[in-house]
C-alpha atoms as a PDB file:
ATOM      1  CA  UNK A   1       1.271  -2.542   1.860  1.00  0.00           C
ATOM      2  CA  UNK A   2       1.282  -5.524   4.311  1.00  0.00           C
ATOM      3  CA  UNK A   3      -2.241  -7.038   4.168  1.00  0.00           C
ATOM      4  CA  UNK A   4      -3.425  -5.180   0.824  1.00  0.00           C
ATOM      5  CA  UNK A   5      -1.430  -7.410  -1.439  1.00  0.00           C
ATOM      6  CA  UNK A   6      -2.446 -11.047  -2.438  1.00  0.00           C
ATOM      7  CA  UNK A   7      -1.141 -14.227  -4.969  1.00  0.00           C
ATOM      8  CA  UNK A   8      -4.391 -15.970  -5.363  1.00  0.00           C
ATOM      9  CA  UNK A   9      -4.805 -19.359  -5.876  1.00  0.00           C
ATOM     10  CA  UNK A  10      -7.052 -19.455  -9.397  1.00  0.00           C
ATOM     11  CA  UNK A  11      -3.539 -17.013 -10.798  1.00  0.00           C
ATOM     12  CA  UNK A  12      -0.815 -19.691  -9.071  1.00  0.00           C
ATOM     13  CA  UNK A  13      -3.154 -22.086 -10.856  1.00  0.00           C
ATOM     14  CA  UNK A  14      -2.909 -20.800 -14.204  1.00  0.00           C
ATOM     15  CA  UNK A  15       0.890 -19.880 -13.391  1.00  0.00           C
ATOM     16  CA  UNK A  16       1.226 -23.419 -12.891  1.00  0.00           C
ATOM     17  CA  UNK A  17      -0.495 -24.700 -15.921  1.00  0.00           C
ATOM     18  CA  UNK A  18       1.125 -22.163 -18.142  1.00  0.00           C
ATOM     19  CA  UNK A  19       4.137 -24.169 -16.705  1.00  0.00           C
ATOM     20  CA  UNK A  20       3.389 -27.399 -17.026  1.00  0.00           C
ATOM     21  CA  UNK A  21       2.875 -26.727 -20.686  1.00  0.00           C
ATOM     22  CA  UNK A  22       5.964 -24.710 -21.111  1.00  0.00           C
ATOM     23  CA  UNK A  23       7.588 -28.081 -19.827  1.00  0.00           C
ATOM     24  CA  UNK A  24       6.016 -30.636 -22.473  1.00  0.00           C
ATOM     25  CA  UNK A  25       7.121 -28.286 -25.129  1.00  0.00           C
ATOM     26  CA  UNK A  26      10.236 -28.014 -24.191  1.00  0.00           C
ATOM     27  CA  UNK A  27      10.648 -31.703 -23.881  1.00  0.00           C
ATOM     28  CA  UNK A  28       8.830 -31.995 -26.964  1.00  0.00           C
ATOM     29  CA  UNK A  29       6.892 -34.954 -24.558  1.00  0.00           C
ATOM     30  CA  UNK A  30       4.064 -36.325 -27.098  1.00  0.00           C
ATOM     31  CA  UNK A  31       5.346 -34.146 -30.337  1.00  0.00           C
ATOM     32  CA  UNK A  32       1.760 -35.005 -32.007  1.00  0.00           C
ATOM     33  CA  UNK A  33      -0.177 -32.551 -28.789  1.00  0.00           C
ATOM     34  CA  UNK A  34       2.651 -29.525 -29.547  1.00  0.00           C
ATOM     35  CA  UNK A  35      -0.681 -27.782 -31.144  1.00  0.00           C
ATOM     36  CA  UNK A  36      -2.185 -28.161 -28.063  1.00  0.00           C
ATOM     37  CA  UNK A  37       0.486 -27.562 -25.512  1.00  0.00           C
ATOM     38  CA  UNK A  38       1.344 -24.214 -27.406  1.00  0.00           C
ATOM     39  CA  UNK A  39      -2.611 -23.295 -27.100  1.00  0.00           C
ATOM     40  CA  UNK A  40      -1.894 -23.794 -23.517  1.00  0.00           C
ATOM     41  CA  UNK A  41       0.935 -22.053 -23.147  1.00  0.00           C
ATOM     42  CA  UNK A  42      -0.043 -19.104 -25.026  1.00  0.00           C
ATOM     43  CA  UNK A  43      -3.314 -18.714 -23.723  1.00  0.00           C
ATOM     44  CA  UNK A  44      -2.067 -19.192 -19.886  1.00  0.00           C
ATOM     45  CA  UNK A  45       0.724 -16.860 -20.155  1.00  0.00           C
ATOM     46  CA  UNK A  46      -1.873 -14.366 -22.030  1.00  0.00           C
ATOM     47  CA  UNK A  47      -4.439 -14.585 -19.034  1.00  0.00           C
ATOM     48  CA  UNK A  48      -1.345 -13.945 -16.424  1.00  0.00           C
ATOM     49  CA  UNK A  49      -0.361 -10.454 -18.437  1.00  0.00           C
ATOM     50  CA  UNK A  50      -3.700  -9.824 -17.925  1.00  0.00           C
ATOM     51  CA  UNK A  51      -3.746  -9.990 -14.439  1.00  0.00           C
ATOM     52  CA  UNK A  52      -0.545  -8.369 -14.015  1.00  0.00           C
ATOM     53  CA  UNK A  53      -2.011  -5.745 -16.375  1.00  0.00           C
ATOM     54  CA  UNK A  54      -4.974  -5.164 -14.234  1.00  0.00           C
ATOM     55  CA  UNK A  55      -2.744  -5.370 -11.154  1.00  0.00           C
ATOM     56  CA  UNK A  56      -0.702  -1.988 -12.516  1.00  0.00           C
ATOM     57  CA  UNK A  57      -3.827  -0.248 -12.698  1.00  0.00           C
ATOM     58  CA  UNK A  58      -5.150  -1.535  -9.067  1.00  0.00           C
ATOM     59  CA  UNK A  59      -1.772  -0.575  -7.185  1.00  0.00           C
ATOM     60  CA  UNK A  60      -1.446   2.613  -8.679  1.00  0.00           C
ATOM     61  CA  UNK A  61      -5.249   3.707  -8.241  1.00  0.00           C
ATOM     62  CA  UNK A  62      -4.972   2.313  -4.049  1.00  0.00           C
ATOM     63  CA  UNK A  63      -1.129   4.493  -4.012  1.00  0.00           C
ATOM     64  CA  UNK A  64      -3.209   7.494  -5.703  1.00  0.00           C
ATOM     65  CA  UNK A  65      -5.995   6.920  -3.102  1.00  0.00           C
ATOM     66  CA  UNK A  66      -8.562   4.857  -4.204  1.00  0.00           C
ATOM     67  CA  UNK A  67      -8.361   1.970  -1.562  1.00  0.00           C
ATOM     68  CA  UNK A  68     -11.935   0.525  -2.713  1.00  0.00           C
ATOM     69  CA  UNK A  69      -9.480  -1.689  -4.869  1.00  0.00           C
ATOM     70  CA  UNK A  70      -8.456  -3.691  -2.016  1.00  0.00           C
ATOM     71  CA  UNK A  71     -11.524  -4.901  -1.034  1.00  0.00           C
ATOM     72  CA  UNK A  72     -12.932  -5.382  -4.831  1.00  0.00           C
ATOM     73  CA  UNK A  73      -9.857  -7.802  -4.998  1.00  0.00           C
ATOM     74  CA  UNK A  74      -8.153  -6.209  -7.619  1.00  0.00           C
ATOM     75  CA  UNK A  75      -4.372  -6.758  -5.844  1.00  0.00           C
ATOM     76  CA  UNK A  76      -4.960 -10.182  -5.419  1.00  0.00           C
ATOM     77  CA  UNK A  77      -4.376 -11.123  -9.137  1.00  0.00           C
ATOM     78  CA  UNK A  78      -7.585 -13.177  -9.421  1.00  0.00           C
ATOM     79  CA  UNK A  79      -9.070 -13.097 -12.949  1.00  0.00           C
ATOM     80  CA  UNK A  80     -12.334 -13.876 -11.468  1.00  0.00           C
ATOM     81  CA  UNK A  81     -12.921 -10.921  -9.624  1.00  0.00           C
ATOM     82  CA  UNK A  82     -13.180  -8.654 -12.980  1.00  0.00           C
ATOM     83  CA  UNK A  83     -16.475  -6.791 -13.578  1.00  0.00           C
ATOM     84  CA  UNK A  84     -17.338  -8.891 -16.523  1.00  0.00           C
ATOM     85  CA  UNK A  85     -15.810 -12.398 -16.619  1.00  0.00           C
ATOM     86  CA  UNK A  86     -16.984 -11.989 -20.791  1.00  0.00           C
ATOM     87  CA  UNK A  87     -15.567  -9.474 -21.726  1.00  0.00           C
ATOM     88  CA  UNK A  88     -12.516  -9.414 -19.410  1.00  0.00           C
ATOM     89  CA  UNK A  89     -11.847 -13.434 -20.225  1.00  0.00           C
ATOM     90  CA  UNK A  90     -14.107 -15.114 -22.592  1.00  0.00           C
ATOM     91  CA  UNK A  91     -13.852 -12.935 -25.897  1.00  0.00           C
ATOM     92  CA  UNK A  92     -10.190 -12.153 -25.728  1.00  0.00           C
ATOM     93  CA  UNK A  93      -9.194 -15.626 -25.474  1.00  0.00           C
ATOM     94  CA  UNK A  94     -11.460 -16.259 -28.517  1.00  0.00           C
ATOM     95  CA  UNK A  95     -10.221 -13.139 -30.505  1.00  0.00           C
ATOM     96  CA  UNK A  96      -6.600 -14.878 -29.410  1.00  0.00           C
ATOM     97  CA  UNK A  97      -7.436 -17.990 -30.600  1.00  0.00           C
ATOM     98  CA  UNK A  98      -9.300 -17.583 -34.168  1.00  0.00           C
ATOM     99  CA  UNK A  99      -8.094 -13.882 -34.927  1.00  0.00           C
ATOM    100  CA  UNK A 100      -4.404 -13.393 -33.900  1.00  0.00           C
ATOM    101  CA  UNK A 101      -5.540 -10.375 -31.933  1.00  0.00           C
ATOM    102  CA  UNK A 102      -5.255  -9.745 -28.620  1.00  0.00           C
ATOM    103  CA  UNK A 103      -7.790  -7.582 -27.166  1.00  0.00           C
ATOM    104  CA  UNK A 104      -7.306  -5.436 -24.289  1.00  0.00           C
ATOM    105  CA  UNK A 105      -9.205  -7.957 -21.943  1.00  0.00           C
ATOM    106  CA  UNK A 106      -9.399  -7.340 -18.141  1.00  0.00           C
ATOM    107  CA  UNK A 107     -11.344  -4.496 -16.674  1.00  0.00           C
ATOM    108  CA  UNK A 108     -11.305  -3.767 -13.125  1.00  0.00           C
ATOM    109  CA  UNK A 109     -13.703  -0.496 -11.889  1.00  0.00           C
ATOM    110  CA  UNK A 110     -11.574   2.562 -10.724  1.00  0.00           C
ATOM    111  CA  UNK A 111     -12.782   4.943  -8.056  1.00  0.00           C
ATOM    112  CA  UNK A 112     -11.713   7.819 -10.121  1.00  0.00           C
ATOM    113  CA  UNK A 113     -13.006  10.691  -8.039  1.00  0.00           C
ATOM    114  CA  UNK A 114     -11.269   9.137  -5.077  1.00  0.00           C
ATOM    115  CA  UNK A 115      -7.976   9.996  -6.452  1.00  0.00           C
ATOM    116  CA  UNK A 116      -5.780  12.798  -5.413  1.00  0.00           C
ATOM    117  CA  UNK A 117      -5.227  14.563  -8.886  1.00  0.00           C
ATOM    118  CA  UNK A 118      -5.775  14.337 -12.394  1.00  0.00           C
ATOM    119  CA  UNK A 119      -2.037  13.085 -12.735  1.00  0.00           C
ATOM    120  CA  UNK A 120      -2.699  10.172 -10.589  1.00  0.00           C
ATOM    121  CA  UNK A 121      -5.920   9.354 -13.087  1.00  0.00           C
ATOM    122  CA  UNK A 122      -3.722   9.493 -15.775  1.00  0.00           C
ATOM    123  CA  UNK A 123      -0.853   7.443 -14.095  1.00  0.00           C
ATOM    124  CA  UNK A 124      -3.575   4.683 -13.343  1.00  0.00           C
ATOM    125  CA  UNK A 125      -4.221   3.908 -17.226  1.00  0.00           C
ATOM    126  CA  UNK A 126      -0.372   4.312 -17.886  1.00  0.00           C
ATOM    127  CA  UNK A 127       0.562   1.956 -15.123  1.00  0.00           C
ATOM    128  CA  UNK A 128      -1.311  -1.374 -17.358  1.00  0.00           C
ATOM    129  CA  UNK A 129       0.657  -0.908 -20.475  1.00  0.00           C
ATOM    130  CA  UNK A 130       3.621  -0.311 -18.589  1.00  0.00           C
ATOM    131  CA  UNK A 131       2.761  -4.307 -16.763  1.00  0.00           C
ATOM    132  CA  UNK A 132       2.504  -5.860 -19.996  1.00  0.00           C
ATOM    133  CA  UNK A 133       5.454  -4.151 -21.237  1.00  0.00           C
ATOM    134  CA  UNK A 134       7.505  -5.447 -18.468  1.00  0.00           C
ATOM    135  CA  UNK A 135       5.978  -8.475 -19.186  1.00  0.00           C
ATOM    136  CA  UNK A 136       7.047  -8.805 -22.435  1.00  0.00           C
ATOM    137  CA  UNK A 137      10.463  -7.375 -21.837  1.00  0.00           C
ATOM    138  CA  UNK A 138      10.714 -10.942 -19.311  1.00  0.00           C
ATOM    139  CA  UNK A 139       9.756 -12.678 -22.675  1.00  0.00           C
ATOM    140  CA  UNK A 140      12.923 -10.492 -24.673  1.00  0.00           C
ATOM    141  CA  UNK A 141      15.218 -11.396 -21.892  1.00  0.00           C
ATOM    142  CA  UNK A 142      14.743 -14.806 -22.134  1.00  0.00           C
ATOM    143  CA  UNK A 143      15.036 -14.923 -26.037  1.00  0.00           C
ATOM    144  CA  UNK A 144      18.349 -12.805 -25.349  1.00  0.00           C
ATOM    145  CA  UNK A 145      19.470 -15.559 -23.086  1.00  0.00           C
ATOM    146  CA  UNK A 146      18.854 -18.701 -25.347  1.00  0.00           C
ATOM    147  CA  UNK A 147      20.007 -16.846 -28.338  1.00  0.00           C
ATOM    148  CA  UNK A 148      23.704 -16.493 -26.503  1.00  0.00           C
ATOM    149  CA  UNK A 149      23.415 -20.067 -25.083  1.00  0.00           C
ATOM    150  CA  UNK A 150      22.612 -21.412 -28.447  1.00  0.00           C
ATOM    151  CA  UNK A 151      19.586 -23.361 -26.406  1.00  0.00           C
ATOM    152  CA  UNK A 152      17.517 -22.330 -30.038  1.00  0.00           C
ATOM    153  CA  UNK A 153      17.595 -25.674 -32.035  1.00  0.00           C
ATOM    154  CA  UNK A 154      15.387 -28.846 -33.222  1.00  0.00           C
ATOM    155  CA  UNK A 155      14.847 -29.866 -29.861  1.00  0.00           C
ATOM    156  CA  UNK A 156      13.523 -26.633 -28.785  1.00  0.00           C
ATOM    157  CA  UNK A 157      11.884 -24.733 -31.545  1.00  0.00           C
ATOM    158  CA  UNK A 158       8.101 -25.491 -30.332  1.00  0.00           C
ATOM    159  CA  UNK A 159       8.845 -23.824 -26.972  1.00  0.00           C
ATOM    160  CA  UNK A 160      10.492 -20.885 -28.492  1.00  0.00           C
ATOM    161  CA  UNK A 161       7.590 -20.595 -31.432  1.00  0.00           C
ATOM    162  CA  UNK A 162       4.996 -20.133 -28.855  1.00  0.00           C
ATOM    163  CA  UNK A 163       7.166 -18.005 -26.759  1.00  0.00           C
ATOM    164  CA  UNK A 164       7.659 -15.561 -29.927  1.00  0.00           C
ATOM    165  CA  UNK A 165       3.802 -15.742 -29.965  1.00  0.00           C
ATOM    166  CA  UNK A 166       3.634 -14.781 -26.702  1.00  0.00           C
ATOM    167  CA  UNK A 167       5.674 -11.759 -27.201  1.00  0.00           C
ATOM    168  CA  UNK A 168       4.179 -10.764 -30.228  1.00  0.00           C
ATOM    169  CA  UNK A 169       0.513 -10.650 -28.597  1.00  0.00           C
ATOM    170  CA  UNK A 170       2.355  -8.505 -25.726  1.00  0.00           C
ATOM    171  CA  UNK A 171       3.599  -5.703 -27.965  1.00  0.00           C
ATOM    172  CA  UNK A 172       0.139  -6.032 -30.259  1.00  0.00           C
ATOM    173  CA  UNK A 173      -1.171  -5.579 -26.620  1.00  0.00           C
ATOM    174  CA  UNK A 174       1.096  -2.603 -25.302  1.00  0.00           C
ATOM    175  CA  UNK A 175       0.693  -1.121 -28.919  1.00  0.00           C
ATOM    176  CA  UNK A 176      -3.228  -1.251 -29.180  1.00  0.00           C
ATOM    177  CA  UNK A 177      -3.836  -0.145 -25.410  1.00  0.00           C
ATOM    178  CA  UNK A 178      -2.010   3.235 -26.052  1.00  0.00           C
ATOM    179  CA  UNK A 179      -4.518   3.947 -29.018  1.00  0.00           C
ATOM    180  CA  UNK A 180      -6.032   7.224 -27.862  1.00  0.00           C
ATOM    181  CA  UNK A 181     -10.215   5.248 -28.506  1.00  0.00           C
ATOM    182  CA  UNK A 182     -12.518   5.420 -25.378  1.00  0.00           C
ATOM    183  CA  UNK A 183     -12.305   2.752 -23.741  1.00  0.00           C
ATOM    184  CA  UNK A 184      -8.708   2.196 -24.089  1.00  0.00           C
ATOM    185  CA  UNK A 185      -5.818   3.506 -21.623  1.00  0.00           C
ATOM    186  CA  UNK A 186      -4.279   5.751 -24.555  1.00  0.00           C
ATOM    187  CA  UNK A 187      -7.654   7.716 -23.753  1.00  0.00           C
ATOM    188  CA  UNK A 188      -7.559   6.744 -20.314  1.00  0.00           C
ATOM    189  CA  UNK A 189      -4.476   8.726 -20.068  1.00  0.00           C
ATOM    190  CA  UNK A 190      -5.510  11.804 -21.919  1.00  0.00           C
ATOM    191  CA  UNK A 191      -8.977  11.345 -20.305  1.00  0.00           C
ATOM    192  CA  UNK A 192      -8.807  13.463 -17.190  1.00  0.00           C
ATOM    193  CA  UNK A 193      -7.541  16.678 -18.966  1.00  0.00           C
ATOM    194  CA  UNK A 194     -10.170  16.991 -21.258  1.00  0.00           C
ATOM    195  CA  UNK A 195     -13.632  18.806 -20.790  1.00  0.00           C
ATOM    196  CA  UNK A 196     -16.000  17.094 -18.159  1.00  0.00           C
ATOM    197  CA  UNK A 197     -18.732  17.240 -21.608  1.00  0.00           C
ATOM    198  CA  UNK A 198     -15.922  15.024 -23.664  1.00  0.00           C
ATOM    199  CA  UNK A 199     -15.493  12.872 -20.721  1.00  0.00           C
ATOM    200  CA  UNK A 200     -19.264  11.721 -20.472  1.00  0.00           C
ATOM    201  CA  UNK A 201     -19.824  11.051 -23.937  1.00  0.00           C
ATOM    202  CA  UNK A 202     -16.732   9.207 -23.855  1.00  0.00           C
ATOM    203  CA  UNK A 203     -17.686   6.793 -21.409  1.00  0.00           C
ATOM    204  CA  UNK A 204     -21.164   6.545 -22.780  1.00  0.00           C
ATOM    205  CA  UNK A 205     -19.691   5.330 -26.707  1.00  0.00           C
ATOM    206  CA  UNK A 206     -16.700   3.584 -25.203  1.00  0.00           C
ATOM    207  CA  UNK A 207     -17.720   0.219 -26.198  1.00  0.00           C
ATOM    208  CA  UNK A 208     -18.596   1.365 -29.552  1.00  0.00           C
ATOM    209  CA  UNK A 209     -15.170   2.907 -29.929  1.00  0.00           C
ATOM    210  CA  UNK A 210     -13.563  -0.510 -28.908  1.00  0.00           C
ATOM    211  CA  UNK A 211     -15.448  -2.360 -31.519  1.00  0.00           C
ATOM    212  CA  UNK A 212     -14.670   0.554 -34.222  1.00  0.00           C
ATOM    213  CA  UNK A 213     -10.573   0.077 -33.499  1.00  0.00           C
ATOM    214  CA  UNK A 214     -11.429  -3.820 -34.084  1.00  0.00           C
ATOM    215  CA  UNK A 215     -13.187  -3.709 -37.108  1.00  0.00           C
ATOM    216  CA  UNK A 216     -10.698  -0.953 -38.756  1.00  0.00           C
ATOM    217  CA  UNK A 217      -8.041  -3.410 -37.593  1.00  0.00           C
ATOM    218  CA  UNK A 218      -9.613  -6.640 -39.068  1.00  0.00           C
ATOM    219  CA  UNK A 219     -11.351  -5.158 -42.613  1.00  0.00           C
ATOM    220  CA  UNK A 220      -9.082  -1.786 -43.222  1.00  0.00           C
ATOM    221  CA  UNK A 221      -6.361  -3.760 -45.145  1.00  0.00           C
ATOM    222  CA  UNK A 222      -3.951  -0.147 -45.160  1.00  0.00           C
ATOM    223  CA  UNK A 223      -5.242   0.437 -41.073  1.00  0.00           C
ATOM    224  CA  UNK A 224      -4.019  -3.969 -40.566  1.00  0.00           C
ATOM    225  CA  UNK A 225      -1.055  -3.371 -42.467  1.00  0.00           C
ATOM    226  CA  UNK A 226       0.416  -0.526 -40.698  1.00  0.00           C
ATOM    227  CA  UNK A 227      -0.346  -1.541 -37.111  1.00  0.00           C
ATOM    228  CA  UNK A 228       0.378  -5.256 -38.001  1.00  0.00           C
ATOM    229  CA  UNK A 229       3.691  -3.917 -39.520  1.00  0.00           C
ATOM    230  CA  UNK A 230       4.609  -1.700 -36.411  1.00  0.00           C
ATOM    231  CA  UNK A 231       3.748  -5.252 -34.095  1.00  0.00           C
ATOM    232  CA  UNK A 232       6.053  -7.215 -36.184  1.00  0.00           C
ATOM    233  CA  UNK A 233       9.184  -4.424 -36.370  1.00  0.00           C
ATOM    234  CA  UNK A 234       8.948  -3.965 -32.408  1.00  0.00           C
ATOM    235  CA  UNK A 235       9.439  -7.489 -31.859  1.00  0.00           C
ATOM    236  CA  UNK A 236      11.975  -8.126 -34.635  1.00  0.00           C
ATOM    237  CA  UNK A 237      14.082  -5.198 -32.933  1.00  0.00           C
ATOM    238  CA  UNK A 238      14.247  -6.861 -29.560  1.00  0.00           C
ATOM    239  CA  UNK A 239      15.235 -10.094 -30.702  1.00  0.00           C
ATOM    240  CA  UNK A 240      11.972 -12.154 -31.664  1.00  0.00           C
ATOM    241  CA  UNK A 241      12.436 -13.980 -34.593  1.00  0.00           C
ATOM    242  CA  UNK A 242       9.380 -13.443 -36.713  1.00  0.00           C
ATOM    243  CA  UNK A 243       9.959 -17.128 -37.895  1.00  0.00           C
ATOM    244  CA  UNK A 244       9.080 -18.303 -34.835  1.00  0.00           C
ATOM    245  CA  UNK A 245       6.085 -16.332 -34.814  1.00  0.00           C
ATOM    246  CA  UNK A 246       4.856 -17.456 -37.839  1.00  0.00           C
ATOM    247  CA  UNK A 247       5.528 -21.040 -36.604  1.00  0.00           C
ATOM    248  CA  UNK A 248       3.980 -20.754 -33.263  1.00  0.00           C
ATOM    249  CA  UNK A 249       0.747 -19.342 -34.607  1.00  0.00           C
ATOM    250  CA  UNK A 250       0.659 -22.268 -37.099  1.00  0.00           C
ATOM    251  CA  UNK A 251       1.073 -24.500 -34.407  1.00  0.00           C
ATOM    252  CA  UNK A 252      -2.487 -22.504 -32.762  1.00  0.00           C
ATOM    253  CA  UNK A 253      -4.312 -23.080 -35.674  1.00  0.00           C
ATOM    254  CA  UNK A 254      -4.850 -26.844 -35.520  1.00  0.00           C
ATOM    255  CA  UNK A 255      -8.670 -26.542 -34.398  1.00  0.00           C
END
């Protein structure tokens, strides 16, 4: 793999902004910009899951023999080398930012025929939930940590608040990518097995499947409650106070 993996400098640059604001909060430096240092936070360490999400899907399509993904950039974690910079960046931040949902994001074009077997086209749309999860399981660890060292308090609470956020839009994320829709890697993953006829049309009213899923999730109170519901238990099981959710996306709303 020497040579075909990259750190580029636009994700070290987000890395270290994500950082930076991780630091103010935790100093609670300037307590009347915590608004804005959480939007920072959460939004940075957001756009890193997704390039670790899209990275899952590159390294497993190059091991299961697509090797375009090398030169497309793909294992070089750079957000700007995504097909659509719109609909991979632009909208999810927004949907982030004024909806509490975090869409899928990221899309990075997979040589499918080029792989080996239908397995490996299957393992390719596993392998991005499975980056987020491990992701968010960094996120649990941490909270597991603090909770033991008592490092939860006054001082603290804005860091851990948009930290909780954080996780929660992970497990929203990990939860809403396995939903077998096109255009999601729950169908991704299914995808390959199913009749060549069901494939095509698929692809061809993927997008409209996408914006289905969002609009059942957003108007369908019962469809909101449920998933919303299923979010909130997940994160409450592995130690994410929903308190501190609730206060770190108060602190987003400011705007």
């Amino acid at each position: 793999m020497r040579g075909v993996l990259g750190i580029s400098p636009v994700f070290l640059g987000i890395a270290g902004a994500t950082a930076v604001s991780g630091a103010l909060l935790w100093t609670n430096f300037l307590p009347r910009f915590v608004p804005l240092w959480t939007i920072l936070f959460v939004v940075g360490g957001w756009v890193l899951s997704l390039c670790i999400h899209e990275f899952g899907h590159a390294l497993v399509a190059y091991l299961g023999g697509d090797r375009s993904v090398v030169g497309a950039g793909y294992l070089s974690l750079n957000p700007l080398r995504y097909t659509n910079l719109t609909m991979s960046l632009v909208l999810p931040i927004i949907f982030l930012l004024i909806g509490g949902i975090a869409l899928p994001g990221g899309a990075v074009y997979i040589n499918h025929s080029a792989l080996r077997t239908r397995a490996w086209s299957s393992a390719v749309s596993v392998a991005g939930p499975v980056a987020t999860a491990l992701c968010g399981l960094l996120i649990v660890a941490a909270f597991a940590v603090a909770t033991r060292a008592g490092w939860i308090g006054p001082e603290s609470v804005s860091f851990f608040a948009a930290l909780a956020v954080l996780g929660f839009f992970m497990t929203l994320a990990v939860l809403l990518n396995l939903v077998p829709a096109p255009g999601l890697d729950g169908f991704g993953i299914i995808r390959p097995w199913l009749p060549y006829s069901v494939q095509f049309a698929a692809m061809r009213y993927s997008m409209l499947a996408i914006y289905a899923v969002f609009l059942a999730l957003w108007f369908i109170a019962p469809i909101r409650d449920v998933f919303f519901g299923a979010v909130f238990q997940l994160t409450s099981l592995f130690g994410i106070d929903s308190t501190l959710i609730f206060f770190g996306q108060l602190n987003m709303r400011f705007l």
